[in-house]
N, C-alpha and C. Protein backbone atom coordinates (compact mmCIF):
# COMPACT_ATOMS: atom_id res chain seq x y z
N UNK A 1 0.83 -1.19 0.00
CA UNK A 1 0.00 0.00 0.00
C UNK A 1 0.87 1.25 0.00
N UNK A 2 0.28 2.49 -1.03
CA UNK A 2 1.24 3.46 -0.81
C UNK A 2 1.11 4.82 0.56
N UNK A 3 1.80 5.31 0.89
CA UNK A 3 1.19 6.16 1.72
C UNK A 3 1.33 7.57 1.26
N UNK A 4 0.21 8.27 1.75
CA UNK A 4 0.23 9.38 0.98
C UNK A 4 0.71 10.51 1.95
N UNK A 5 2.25 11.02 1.50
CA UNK A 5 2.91 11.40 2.40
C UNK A 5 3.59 12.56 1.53
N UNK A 6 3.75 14.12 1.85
CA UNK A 6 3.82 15.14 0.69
C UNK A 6 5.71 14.74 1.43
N UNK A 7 6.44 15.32 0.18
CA UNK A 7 7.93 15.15 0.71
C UNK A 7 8.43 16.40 1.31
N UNK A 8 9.72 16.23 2.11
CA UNK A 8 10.62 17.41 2.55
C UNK A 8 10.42 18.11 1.92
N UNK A 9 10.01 19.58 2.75
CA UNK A 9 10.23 20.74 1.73
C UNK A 9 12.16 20.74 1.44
N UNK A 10 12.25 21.06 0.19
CA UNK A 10 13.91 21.46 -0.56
C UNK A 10 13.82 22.89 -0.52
N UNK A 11 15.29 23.33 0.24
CA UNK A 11 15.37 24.51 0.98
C UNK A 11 16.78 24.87 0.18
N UNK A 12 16.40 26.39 -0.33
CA UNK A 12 17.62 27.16 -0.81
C UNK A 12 17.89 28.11 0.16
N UNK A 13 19.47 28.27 -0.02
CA UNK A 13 20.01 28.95 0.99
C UNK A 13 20.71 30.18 0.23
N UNK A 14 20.20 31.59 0.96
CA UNK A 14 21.04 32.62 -0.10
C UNK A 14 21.25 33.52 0.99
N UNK A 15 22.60 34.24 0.80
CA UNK A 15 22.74 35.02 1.45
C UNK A 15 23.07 36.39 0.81
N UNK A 16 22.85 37.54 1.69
CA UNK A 16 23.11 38.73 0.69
C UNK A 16 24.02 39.74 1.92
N UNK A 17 24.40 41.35 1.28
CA UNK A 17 25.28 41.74 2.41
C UNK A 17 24.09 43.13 2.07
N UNK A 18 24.36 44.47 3.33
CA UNK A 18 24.18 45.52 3.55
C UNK A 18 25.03 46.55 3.90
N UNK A 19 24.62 47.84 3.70
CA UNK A 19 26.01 48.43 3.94
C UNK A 19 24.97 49.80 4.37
N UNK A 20 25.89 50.90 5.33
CA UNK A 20 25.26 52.23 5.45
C UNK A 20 25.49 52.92 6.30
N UNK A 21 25.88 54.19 5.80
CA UNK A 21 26.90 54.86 6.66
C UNK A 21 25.65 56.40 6.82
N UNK A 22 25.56 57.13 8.43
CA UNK A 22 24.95 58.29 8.60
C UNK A 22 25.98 59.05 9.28
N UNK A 23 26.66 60.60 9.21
CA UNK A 23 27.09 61.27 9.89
C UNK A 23 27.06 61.48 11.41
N UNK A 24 27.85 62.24 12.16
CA UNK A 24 27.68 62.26 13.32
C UNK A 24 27.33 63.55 13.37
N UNK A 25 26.58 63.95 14.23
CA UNK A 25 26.16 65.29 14.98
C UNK A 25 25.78 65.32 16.38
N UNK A 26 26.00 66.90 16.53
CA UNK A 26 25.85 67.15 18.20
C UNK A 26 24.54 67.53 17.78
N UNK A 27 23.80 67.09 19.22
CA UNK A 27 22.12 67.54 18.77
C UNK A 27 21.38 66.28 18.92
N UNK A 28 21.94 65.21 18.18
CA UNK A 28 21.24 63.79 17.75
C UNK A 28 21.33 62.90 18.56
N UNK A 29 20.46 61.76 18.83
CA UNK A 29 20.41 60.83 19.77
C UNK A 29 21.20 59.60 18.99
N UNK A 30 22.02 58.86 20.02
CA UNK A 30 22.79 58.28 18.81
C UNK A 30 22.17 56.42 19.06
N UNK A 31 21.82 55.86 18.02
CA UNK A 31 21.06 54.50 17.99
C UNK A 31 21.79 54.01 17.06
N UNK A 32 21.94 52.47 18.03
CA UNK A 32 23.24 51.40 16.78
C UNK A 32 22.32 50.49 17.78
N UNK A 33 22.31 49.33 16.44
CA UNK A 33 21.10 48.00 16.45
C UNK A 33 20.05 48.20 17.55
N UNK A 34 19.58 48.92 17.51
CA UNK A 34 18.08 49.25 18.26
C UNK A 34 18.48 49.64 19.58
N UNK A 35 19.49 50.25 19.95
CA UNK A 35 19.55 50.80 21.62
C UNK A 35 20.14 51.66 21.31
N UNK A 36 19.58 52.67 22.37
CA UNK A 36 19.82 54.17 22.70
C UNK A 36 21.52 54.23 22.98
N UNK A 37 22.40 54.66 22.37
CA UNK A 37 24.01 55.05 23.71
C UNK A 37 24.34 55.91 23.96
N UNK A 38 24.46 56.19 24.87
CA UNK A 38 25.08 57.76 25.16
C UNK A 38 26.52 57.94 24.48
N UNK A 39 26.54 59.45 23.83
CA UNK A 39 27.60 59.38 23.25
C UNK A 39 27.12 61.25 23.18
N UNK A 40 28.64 61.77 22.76
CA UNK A 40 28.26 63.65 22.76
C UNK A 40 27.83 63.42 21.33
N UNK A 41 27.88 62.56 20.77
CA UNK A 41 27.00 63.10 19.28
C UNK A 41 25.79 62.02 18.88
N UNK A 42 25.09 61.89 18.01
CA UNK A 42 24.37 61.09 17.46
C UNK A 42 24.25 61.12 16.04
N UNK A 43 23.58 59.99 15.16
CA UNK A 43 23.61 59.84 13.95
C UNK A 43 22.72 60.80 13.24
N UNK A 44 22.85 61.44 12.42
CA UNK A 44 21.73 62.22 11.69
C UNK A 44 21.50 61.61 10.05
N UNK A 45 20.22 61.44 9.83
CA UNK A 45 19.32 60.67 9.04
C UNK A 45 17.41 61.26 9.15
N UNK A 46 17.33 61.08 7.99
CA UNK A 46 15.72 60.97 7.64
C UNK A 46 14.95 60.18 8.99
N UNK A 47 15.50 58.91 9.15
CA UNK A 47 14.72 58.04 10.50
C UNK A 47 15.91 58.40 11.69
N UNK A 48 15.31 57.59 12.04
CA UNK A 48 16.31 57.68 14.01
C UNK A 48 18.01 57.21 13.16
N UNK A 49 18.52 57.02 11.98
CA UNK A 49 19.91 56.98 11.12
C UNK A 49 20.74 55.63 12.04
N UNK A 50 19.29 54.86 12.55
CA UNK A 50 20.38 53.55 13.10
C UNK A 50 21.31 52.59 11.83
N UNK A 51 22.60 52.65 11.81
CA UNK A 51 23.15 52.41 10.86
C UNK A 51 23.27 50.79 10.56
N UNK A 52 22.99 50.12 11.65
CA UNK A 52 23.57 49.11 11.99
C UNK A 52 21.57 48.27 11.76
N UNK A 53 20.86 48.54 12.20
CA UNK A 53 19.47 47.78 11.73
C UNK A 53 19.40 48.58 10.06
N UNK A 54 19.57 49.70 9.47
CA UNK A 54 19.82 50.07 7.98
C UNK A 54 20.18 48.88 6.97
N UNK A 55 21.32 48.63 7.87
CA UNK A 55 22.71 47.40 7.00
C UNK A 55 21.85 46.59 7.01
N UNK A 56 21.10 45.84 7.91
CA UNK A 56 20.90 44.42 8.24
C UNK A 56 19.73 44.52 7.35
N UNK A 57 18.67 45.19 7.51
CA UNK A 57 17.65 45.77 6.47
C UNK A 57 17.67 45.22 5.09
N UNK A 58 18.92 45.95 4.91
CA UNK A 58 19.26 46.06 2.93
C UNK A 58 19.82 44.24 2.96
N UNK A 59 20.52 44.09 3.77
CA UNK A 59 20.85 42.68 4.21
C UNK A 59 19.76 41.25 3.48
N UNK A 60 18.67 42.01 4.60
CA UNK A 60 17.79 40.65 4.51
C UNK A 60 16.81 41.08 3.01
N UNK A 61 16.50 42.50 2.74
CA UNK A 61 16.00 42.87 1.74
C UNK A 61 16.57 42.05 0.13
N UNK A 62 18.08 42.15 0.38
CA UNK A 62 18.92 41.66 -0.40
C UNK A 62 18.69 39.68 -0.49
N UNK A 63 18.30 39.44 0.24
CA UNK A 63 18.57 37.72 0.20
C UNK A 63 16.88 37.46 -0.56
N UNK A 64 15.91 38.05 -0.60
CA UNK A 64 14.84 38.37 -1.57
C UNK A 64 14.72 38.69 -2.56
N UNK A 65 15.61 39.59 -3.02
CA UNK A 65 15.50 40.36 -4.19
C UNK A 65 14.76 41.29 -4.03
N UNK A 66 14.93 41.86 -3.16
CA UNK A 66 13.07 43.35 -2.87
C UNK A 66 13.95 44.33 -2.91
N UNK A 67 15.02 45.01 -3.64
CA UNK A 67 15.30 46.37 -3.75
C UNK A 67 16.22 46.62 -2.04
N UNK A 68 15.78 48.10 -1.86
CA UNK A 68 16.34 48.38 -0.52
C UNK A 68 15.84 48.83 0.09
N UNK A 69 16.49 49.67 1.09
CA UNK A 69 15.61 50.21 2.04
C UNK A 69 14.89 51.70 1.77
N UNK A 70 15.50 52.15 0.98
CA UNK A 70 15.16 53.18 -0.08
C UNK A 70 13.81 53.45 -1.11
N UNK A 71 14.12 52.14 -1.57
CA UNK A 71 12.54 51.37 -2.27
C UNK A 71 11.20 51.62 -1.34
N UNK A 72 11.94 50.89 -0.35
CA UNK A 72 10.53 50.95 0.43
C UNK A 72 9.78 51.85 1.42
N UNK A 73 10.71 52.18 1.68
CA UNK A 73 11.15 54.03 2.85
C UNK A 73 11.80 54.80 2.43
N UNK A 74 11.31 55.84 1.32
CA UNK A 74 12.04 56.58 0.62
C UNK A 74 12.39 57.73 1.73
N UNK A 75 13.24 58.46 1.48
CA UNK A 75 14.05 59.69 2.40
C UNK A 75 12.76 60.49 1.89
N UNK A 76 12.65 61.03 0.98
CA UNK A 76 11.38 61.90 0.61
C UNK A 76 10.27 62.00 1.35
N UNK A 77 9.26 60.53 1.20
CA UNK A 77 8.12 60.50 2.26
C UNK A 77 8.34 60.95 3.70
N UNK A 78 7.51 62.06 3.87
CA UNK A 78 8.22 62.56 5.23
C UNK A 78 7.47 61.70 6.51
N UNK A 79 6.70 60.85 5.91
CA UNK A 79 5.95 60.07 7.56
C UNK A 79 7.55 59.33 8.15
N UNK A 80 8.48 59.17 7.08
CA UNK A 80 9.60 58.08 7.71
C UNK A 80 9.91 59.00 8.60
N UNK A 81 10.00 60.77 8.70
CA UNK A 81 10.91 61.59 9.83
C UNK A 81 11.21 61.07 10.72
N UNK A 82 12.06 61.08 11.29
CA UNK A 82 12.41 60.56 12.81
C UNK A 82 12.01 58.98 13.15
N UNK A 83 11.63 58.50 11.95
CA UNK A 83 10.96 57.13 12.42
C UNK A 83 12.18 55.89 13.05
N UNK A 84 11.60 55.27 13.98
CA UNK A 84 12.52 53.65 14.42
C UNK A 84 12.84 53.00 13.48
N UNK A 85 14.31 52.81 13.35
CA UNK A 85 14.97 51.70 12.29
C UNK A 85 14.06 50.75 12.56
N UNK A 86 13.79 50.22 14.03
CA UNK A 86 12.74 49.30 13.89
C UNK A 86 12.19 48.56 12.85
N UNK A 87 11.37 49.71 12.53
CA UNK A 87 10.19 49.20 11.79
C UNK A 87 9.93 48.40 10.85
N UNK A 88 11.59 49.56 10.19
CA UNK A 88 12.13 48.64 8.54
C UNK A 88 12.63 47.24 8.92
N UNK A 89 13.58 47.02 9.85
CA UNK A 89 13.89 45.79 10.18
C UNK A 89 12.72 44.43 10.23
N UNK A 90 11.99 45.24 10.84
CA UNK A 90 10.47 43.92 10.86
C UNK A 90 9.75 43.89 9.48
N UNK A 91 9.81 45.07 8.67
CA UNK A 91 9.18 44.79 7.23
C UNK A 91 9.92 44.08 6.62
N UNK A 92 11.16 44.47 6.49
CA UNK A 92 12.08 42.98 6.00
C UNK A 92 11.62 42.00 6.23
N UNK A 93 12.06 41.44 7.03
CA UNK A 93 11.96 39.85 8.55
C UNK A 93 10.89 39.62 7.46
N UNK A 94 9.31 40.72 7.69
CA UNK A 94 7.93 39.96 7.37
C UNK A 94 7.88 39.46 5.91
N UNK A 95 8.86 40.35 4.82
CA UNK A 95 8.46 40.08 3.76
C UNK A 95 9.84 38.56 3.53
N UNK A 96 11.00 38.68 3.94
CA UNK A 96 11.51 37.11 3.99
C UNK A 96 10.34 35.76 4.57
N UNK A 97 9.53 36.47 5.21
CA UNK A 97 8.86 35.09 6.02
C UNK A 97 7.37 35.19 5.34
N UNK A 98 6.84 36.25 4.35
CA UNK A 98 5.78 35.70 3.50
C UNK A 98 6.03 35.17 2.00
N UNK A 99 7.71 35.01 1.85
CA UNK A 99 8.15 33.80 0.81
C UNK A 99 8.35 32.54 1.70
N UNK A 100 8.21 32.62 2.58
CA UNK A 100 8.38 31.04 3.45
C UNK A 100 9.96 31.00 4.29
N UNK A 101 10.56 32.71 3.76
CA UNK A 101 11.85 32.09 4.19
C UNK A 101 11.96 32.10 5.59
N UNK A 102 12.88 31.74 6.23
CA UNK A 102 13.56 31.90 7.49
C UNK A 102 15.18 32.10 7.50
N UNK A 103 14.91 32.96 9.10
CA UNK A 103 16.08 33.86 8.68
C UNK A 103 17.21 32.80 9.66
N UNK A 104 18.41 32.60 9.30
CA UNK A 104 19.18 31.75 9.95
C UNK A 104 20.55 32.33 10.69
N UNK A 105 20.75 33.51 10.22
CA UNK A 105 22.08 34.12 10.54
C UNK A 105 22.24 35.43 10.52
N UNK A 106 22.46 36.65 11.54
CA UNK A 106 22.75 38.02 10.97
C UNK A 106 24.53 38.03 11.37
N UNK A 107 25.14 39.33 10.37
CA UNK A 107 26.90 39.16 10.96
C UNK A 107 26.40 40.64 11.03
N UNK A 108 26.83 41.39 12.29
CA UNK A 108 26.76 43.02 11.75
C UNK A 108 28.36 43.12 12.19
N UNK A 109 28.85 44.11 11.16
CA UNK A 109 30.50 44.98 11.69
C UNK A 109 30.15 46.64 11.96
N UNK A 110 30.11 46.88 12.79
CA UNK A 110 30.36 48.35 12.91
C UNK A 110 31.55 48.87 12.87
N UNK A 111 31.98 50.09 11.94
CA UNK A 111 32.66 50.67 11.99
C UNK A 111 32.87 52.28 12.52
N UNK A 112 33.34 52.11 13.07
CA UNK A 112 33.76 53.57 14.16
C UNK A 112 34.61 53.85 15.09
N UNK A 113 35.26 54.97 15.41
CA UNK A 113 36.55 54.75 16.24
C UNK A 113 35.61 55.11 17.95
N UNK A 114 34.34 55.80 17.26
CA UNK A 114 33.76 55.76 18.95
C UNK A 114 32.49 56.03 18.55
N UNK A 115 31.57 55.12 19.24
CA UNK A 115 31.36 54.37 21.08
C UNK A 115 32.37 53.35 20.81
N UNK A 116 32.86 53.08 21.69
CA UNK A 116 33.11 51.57 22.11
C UNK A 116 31.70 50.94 22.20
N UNK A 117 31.95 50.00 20.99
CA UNK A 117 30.75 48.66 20.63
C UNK A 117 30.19 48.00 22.16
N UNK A 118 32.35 47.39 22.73
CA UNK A 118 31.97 45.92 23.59
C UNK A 118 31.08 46.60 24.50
N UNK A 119 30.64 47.49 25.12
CA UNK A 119 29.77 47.87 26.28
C UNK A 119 28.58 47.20 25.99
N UNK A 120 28.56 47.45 24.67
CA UNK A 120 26.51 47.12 24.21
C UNK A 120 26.34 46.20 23.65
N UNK A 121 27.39 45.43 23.10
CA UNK A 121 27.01 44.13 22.60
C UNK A 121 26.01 43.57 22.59
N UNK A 122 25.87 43.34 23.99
CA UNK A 122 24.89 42.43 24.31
C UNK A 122 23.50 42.83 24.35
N UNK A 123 23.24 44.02 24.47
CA UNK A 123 21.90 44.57 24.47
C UNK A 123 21.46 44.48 23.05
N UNK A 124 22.63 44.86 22.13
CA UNK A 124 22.10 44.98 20.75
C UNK A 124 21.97 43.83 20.17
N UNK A 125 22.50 42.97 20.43
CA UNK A 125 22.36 41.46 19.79
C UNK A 125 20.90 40.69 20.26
N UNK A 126 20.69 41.17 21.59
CA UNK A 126 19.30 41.07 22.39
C UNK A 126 18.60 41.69 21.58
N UNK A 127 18.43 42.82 21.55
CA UNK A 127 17.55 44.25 20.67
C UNK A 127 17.03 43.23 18.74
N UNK A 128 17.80 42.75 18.42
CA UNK A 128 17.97 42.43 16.96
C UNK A 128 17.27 41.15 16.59
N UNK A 129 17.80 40.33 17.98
CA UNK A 129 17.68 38.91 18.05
C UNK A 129 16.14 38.97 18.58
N UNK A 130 15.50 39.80 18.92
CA UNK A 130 14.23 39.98 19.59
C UNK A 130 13.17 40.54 18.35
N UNK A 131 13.91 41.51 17.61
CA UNK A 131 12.78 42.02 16.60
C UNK A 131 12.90 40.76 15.28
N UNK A 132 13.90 40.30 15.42
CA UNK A 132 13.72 39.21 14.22
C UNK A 132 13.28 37.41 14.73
N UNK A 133 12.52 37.70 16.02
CA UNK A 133 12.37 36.31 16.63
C UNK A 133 13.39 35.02 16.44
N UNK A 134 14.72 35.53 16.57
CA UNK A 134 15.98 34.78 17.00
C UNK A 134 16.44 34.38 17.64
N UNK A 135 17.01 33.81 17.88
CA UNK A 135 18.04 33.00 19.11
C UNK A 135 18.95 34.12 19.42
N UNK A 136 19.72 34.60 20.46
CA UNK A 136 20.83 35.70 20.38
C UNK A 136 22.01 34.86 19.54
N UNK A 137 22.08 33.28 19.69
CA UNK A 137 23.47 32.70 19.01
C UNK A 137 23.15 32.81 17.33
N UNK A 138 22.35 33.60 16.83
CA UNK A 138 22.23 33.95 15.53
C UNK A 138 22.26 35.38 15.24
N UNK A 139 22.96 35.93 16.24
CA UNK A 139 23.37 37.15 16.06
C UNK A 139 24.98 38.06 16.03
N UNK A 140 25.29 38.03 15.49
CA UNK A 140 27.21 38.18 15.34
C UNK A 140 27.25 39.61 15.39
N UNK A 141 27.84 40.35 15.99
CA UNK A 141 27.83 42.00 16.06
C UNK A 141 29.40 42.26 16.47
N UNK A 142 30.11 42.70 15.63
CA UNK A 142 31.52 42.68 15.92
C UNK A 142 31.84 44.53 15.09
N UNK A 143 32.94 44.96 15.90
CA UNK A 143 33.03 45.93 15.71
C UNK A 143 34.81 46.16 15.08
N UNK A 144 35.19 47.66 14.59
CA UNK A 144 36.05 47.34 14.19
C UNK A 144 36.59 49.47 14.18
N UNK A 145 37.35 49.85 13.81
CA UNK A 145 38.51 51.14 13.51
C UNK A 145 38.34 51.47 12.12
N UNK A 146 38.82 52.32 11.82
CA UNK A 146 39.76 52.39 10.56
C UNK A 146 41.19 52.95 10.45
N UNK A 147 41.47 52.81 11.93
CA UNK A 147 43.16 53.29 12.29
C UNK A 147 43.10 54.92 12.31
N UNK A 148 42.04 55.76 12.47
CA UNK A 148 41.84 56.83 12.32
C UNK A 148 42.06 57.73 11.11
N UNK A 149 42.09 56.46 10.01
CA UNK A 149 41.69 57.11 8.56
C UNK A 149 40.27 57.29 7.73
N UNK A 150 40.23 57.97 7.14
CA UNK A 150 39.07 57.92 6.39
C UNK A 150 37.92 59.02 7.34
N UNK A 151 36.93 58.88 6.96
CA UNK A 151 35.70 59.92 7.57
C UNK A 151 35.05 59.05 9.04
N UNK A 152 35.84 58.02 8.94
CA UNK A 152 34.94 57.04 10.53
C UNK A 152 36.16 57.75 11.54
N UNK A 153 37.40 57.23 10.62
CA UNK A 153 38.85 57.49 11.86
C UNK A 153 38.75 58.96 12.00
N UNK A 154 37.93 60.14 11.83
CA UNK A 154 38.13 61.11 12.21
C UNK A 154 36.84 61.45 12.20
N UNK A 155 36.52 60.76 13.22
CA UNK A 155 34.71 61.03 14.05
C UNK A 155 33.59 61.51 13.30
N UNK A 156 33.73 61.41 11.99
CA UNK A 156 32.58 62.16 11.41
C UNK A 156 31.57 61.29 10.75
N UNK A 157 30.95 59.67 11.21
CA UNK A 157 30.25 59.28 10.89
C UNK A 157 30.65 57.37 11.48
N UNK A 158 29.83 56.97 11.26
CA UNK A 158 29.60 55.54 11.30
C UNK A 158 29.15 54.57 10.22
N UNK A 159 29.57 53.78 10.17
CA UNK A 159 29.46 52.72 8.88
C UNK A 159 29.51 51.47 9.75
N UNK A 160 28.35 50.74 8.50
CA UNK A 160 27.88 49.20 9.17
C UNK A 160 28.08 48.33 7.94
N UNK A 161 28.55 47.52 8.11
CA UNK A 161 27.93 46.20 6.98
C UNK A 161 27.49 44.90 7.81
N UNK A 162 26.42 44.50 6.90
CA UNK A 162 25.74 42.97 7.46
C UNK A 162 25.47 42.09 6.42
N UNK A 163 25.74 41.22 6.68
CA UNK A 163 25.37 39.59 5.47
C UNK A 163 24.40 39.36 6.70
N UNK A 164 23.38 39.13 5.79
CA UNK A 164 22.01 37.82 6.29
C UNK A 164 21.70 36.58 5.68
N UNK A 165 21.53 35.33 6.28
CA UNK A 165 21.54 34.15 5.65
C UNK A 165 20.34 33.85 5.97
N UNK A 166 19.65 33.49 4.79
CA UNK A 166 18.01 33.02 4.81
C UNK A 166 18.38 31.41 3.99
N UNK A 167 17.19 30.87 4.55
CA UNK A 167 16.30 29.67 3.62
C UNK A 167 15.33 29.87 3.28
N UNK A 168 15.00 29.68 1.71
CA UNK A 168 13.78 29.63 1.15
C UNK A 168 13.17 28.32 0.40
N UNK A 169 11.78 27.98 0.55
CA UNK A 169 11.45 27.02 -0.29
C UNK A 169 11.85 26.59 -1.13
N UNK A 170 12.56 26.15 -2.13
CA UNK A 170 12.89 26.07 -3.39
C UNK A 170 11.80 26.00 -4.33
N UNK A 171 10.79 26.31 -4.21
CA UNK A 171 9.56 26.55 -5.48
C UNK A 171 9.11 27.35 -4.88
N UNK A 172 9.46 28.30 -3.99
CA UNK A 172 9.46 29.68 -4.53
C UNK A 172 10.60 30.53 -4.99
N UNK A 173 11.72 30.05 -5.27
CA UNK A 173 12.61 30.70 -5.61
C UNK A 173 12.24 30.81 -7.10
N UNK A 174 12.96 31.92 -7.66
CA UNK A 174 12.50 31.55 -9.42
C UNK A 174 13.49 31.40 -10.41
């Protein structure tokens, strides 16, 4: 007798990277992967200029094929003003998880000669690992210099990059 039994879903694995850099200013509240840090300056941007949920954004946007974060939250539309990186981060997440995907891995690097990252690590990997219903051990947040060259090594902004690793159905991939 046969049994009528549908097979393993066959799972593609793609990963994509993000990148995104906002200035520093006095005035601004400064937000890296969803927590507040005290710092004498903050990021200035159209939304709250969290650089580090931005990256991860274009990241997971990227392992879809959906454009960026730009596409979807243009700087123009002024409802984004001041808005929570948040938000974009979870429209991502939702639109990877109404192709079926799941998200398996974030890497974020921050680049900047200041805050010091190691203080917050852990909140932000919490913060990330919480809006994308993760494990924290699927969250990599490592930080890094530029020897005080370039526009990071002389305090005038912050830069992030992130690879995100998804699985998707394989019949929905095309």
């Amino acid at each position: 007798p046969s049994h009528s039994s549908s097979p393993a879903p066959s799972w593609i694995s793609r990963s994509a990277s993000g990148f995104d850099v906002h200035r520093l200013a006095a005035g601004e509240e400064l937000w890296l992967g969803g927590v507040r840090i005290p710092h004498h300056k903050g990021l200035a941007g159209h939304s709250d200029a969290d650089v580090a949920l931005h990256a991860i954004t274009d990241a997971l946007l990227g392992t879809i094929a959906a454009g960026d974060i730009g596409t979807h939250f243009p700087p123009s539309d002024p409802q984004w003003r001041g808005a929570e990186s948040a938000q974009f981060l979870t429209h991502a997440a939702g639109l990877v998880a109404a192709q079926g995907g799941i998200i398996d891995f974030i890497d974020l690097t921050l680049i900047c000669e200041a805050p010091k990252v190691g203080p917050h690590r852990d909140a932000m990997r919490d913060r990330i690992a919480g809006l994308l219903r993760l494990g924290t051990g699927q969250v990599s947040i490592k930080a890094t210099t530029t020897e005080r060259l370039g526009f990071t090594g002389r305090g005038e902004g912050i830069a992030a990059q992130a690879i995100a690793t998804i699985r998707l159905p394989a019949e929905k991939v095309a």
